[in-house]
C-alpha atoms as a PDB file:
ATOM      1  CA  UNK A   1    -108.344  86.469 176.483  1.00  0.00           C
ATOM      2  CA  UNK A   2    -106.584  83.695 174.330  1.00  0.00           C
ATOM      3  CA  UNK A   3    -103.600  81.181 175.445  1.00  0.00           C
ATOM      4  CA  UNK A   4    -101.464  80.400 172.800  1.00  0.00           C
ATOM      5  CA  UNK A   5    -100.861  77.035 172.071  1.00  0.00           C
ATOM      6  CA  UNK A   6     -97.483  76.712 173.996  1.00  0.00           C
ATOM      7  CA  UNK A   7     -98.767  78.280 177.122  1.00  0.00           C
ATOM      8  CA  UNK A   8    -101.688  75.942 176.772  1.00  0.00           C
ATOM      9  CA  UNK A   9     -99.425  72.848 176.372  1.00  0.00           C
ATOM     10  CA  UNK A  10     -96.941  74.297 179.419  1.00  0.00           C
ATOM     11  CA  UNK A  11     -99.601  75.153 181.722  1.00  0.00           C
ATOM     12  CA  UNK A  12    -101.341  71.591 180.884  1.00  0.00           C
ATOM     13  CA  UNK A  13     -98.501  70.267 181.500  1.00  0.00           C
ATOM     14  CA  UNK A  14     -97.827  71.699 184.956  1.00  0.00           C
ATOM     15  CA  UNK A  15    -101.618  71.099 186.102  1.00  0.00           C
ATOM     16  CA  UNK A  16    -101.040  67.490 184.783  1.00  0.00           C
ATOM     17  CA  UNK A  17    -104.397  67.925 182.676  1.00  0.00           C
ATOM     18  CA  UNK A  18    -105.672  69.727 179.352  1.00  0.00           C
ATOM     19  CA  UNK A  19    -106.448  73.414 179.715  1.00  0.00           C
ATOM     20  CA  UNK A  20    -109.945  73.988 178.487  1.00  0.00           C
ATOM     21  CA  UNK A  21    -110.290  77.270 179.472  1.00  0.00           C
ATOM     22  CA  UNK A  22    -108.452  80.445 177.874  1.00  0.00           C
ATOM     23  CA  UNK A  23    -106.819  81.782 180.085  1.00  0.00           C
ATOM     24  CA  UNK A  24    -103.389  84.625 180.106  1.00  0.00           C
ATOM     25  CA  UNK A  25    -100.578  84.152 181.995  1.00  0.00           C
ATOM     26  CA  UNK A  26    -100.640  86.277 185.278  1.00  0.00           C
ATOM     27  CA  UNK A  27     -97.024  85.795 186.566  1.00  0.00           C
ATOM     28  CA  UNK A  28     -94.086  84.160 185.358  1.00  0.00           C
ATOM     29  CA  UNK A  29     -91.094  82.629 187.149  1.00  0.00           C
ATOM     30  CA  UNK A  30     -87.226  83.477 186.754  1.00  0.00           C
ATOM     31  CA  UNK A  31     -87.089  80.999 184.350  1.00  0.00           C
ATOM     32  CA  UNK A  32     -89.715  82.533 181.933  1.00  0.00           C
ATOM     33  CA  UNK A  33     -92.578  79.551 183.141  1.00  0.00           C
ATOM     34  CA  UNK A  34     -95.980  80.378 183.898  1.00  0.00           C
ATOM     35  CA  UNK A  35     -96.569  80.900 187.913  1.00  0.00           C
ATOM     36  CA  UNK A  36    -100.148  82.133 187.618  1.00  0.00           C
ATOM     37  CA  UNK A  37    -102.571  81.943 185.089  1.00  0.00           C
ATOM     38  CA  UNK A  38    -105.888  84.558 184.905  1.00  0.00           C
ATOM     39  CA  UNK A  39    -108.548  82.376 183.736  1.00  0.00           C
ATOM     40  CA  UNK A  40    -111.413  83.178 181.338  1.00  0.00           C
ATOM     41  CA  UNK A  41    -114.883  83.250 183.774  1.00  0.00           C
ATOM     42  CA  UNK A  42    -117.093  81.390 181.577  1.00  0.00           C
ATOM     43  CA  UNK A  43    -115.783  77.668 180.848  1.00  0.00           C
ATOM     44  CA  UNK A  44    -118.152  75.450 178.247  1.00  0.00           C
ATOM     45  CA  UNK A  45    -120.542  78.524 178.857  1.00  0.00           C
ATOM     46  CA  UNK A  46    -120.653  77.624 182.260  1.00  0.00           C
ATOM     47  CA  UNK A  47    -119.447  80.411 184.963  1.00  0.00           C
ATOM     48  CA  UNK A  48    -116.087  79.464 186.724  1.00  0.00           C
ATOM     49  CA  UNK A  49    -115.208  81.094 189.453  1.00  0.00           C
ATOM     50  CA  UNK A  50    -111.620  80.667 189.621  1.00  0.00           C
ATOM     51  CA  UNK A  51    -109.825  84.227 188.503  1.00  0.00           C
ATOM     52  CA  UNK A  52    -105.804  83.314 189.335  1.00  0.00           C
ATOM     53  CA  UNK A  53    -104.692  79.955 189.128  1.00  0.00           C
ATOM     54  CA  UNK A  54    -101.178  78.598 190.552  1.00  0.00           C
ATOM     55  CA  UNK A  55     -99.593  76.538 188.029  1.00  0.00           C
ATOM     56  CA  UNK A  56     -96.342  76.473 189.146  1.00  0.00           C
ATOM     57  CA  UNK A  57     -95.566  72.581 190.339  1.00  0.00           C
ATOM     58  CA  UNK A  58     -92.246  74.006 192.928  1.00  0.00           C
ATOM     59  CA  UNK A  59     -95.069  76.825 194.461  1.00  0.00           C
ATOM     60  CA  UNK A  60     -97.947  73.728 194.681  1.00  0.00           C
ATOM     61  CA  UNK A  61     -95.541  71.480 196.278  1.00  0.00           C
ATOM     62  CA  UNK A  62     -94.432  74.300 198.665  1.00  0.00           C
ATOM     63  CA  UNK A  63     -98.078  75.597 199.529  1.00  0.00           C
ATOM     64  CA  UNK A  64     -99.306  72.155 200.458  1.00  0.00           C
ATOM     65  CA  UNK A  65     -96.621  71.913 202.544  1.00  0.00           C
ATOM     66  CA  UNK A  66     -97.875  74.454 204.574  1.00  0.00           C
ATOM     67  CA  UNK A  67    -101.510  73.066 204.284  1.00  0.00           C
ATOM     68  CA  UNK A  68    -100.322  69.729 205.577  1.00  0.00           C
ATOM     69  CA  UNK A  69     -98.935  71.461 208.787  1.00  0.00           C
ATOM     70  CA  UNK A  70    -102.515  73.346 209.361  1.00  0.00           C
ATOM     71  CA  UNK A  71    -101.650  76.526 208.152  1.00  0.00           C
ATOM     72  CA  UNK A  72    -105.512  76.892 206.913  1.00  0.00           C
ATOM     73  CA  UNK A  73    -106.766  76.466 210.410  1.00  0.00           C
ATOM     74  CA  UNK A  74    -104.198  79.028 211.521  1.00  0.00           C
ATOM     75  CA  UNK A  75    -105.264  81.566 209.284  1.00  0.00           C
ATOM     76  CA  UNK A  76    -109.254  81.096 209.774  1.00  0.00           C
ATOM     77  CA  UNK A  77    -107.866  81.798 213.503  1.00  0.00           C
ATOM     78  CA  UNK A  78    -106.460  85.106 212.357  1.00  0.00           C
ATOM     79  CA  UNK A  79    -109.668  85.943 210.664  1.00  0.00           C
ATOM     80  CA  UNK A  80    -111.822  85.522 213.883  1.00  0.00           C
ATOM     81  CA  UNK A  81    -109.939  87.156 215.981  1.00  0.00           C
ATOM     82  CA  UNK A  82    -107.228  90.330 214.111  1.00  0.00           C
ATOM     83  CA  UNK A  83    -109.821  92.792 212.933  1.00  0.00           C
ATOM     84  CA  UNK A  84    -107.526  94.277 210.674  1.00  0.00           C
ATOM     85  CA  UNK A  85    -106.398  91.175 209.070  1.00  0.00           C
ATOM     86  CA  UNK A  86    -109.981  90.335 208.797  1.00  0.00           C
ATOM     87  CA  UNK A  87    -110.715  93.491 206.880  1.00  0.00           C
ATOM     88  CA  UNK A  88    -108.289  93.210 204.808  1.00  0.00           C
ATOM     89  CA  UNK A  89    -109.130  89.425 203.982  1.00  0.00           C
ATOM     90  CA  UNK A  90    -112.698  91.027 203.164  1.00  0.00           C
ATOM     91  CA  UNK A  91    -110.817  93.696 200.631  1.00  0.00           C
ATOM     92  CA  UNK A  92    -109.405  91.269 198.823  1.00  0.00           C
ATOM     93  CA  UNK A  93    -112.549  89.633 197.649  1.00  0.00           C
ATOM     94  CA  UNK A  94    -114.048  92.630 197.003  1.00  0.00           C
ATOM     95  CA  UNK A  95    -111.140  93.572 194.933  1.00  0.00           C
ATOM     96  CA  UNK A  96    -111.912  90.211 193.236  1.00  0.00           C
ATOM     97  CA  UNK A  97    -115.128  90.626 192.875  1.00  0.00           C
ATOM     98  CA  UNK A  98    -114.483  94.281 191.056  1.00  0.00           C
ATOM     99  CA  UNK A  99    -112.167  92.793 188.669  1.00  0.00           C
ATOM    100  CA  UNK A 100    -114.502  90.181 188.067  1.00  0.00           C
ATOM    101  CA  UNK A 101    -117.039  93.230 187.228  1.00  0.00           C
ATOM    102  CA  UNK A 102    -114.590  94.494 184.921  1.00  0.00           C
ATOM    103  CA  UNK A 103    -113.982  91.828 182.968  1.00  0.00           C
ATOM    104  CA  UNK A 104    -117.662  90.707 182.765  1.00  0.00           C
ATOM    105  CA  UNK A 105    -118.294  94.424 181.153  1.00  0.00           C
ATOM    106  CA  UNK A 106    -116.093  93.200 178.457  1.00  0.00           C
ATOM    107  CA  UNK A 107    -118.104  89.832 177.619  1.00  0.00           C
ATOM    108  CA  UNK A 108    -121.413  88.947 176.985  1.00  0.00           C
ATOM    109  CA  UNK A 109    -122.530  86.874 179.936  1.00  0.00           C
ATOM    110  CA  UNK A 110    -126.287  85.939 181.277  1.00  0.00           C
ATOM    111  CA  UNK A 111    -127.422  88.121 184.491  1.00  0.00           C
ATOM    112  CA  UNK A 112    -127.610  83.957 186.169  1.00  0.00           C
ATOM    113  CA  UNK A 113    -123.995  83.948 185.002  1.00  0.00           C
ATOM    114  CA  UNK A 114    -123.197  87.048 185.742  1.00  0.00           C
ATOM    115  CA  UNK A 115    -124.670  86.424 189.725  1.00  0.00           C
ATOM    116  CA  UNK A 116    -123.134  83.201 190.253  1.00  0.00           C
ATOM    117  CA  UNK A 117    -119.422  84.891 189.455  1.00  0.00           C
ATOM    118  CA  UNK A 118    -120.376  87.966 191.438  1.00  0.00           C
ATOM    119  CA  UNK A 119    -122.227  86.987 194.694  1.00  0.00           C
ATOM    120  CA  UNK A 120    -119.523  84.770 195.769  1.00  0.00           C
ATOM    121  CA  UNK A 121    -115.809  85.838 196.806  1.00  0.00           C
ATOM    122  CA  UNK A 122    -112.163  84.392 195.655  1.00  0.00           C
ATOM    123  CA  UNK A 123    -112.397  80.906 193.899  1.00  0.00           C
ATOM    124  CA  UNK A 124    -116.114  80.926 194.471  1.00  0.00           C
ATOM    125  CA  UNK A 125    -116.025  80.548 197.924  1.00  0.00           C
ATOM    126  CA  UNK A 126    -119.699  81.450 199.750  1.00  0.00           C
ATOM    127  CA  UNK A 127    -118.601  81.856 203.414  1.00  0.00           C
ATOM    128  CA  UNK A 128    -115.935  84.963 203.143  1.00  0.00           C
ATOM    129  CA  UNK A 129    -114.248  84.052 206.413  1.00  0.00           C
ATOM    130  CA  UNK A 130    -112.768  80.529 205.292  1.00  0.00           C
ATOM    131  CA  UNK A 131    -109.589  80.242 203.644  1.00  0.00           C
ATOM    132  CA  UNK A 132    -110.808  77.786 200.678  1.00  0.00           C
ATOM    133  CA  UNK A 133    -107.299  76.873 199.756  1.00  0.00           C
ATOM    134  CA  UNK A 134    -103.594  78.376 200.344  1.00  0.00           C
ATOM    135  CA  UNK A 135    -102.973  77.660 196.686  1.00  0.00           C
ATOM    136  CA  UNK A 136    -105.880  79.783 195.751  1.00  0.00           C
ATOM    137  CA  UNK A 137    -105.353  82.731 197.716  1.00  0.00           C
ATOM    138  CA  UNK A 138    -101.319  82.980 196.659  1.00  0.00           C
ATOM    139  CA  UNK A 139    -102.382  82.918 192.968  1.00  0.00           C
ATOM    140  CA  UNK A 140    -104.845  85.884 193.875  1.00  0.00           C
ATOM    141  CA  UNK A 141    -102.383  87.353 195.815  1.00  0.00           C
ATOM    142  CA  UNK A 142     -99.284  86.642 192.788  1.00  0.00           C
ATOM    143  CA  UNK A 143    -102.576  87.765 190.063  1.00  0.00           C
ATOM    144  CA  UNK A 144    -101.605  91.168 191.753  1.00  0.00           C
ATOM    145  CA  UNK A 145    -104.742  91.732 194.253  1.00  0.00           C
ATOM    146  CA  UNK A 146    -103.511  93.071 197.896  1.00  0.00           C
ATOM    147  CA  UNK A 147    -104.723  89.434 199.639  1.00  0.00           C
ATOM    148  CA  UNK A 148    -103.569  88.902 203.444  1.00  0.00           C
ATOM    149  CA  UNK A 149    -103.723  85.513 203.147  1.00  0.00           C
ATOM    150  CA  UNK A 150    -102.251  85.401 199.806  1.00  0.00           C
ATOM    151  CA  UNK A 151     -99.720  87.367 201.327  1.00  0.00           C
ATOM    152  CA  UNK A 152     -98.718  85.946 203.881  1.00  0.00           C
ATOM    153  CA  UNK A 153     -98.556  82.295 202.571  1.00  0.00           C
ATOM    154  CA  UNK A 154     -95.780  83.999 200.104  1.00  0.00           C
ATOM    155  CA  UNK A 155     -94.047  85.111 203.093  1.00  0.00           C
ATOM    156  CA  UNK A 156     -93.833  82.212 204.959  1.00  0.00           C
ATOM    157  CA  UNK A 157     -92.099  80.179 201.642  1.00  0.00           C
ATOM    158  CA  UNK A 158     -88.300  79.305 202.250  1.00  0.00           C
ATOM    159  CA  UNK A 159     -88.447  78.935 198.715  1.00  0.00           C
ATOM    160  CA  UNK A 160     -89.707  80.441 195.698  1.00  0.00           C
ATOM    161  CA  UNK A 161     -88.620  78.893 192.965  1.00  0.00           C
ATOM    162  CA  UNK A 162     -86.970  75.873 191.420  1.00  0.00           C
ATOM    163  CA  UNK A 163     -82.875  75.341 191.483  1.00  0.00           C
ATOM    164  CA  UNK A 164     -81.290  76.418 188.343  1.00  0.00           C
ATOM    165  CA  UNK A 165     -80.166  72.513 188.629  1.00  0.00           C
ATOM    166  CA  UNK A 166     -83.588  71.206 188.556  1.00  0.00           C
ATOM    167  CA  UNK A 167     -86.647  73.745 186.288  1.00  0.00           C
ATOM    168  CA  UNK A 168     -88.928  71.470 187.100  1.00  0.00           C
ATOM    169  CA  UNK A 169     -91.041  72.750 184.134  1.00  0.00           C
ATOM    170  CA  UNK A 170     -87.850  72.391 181.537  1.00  0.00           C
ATOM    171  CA  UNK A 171     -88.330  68.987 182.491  1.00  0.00           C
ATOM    172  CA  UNK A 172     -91.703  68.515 182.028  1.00  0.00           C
ATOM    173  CA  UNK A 173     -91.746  69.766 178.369  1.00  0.00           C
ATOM    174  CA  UNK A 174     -88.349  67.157 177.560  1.00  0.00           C
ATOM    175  CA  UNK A 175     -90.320  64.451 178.889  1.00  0.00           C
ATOM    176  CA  UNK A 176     -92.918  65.357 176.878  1.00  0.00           C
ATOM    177  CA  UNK A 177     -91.552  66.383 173.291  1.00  0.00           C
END
């Protein structure tokens, strides 16, 4: 798994920090930008928990919109109490967590390592009935794993994507040539 250097310097960019870990691009937008990023699990030799990461600065903006108005409390709600939705909340981190298993066959990582990424559900999260993030959970959910949450955050956007007027990422790279 290796970025290239101008997905490294687009995504860095859009988080507003350097990249340090490889990473591939997950999803892109309409306008050919990176949306999600699938990030390498071992960062400075160090496990990192984080699979999908939203990079997109229009989907951030939108999601924590929706955090701001309580939308994590909400879904924690729907946890406790729709079984199904619950069950299929616990599917998704188990479909994490076998990806995860997947690409750890492919590297050579320490059994410590190797436990830390796999004990734990999305984004590293211990308790597997909190909703860590919405940002998380749509970039799991946009990574391509079947996430309720995920899910159902991308369903309750307006939008999706920048204006053709204003690619907020197009901007971002002229300000920065």
């Amino acid at each position: 798994m290796e970025s290239n250097n101008i997905e490294k310097k687009i995504v860095s960019l859009q988080l507003g920090r350097a990249v340090k870990n490889d990473f591939t691009v997950a999803r892109l937008c309409n306008w050919g930008f990176p949306q999600v990023i699938e990030s390498s699990l071992i960062s400075d030799g160090r496990p990192f928990p984080t699979l999908f990461w939203l990079t997109c600065p229009f989907l951030k903006g939108e999601v924590s919109r929706l955090e701001s108005k309580g939308m994590i409390s909400h879904l924690e709600k729907r946890i406790e109490q729709d079984k199904s939705f619950a069950t299929a909340f616990l599917g998704a981190h188990r479909e994490t967590t076998l990806l995860k298993e997947k690409i750890l066959c492919e590297a050579s990582v320490s059994g410590e390592s190797r436990r830390l990424l796999l004990d734990r559900g999305i984004g590293g999260i211990r308790n597997l009935k909190k909703v860590k993030c919405l940002h998380l959970h749509l970039a799991n959910y946009l990574g391509g794993i079947d996430n309720p949450v995920g899910r159902e955050v991308w369903n309750l956007l307006e939008k999706k994507q920048c204006s053709s007027t204003k690619i907020i990422c197009r901007e971002l790279l002229r300000e920065n040539e």
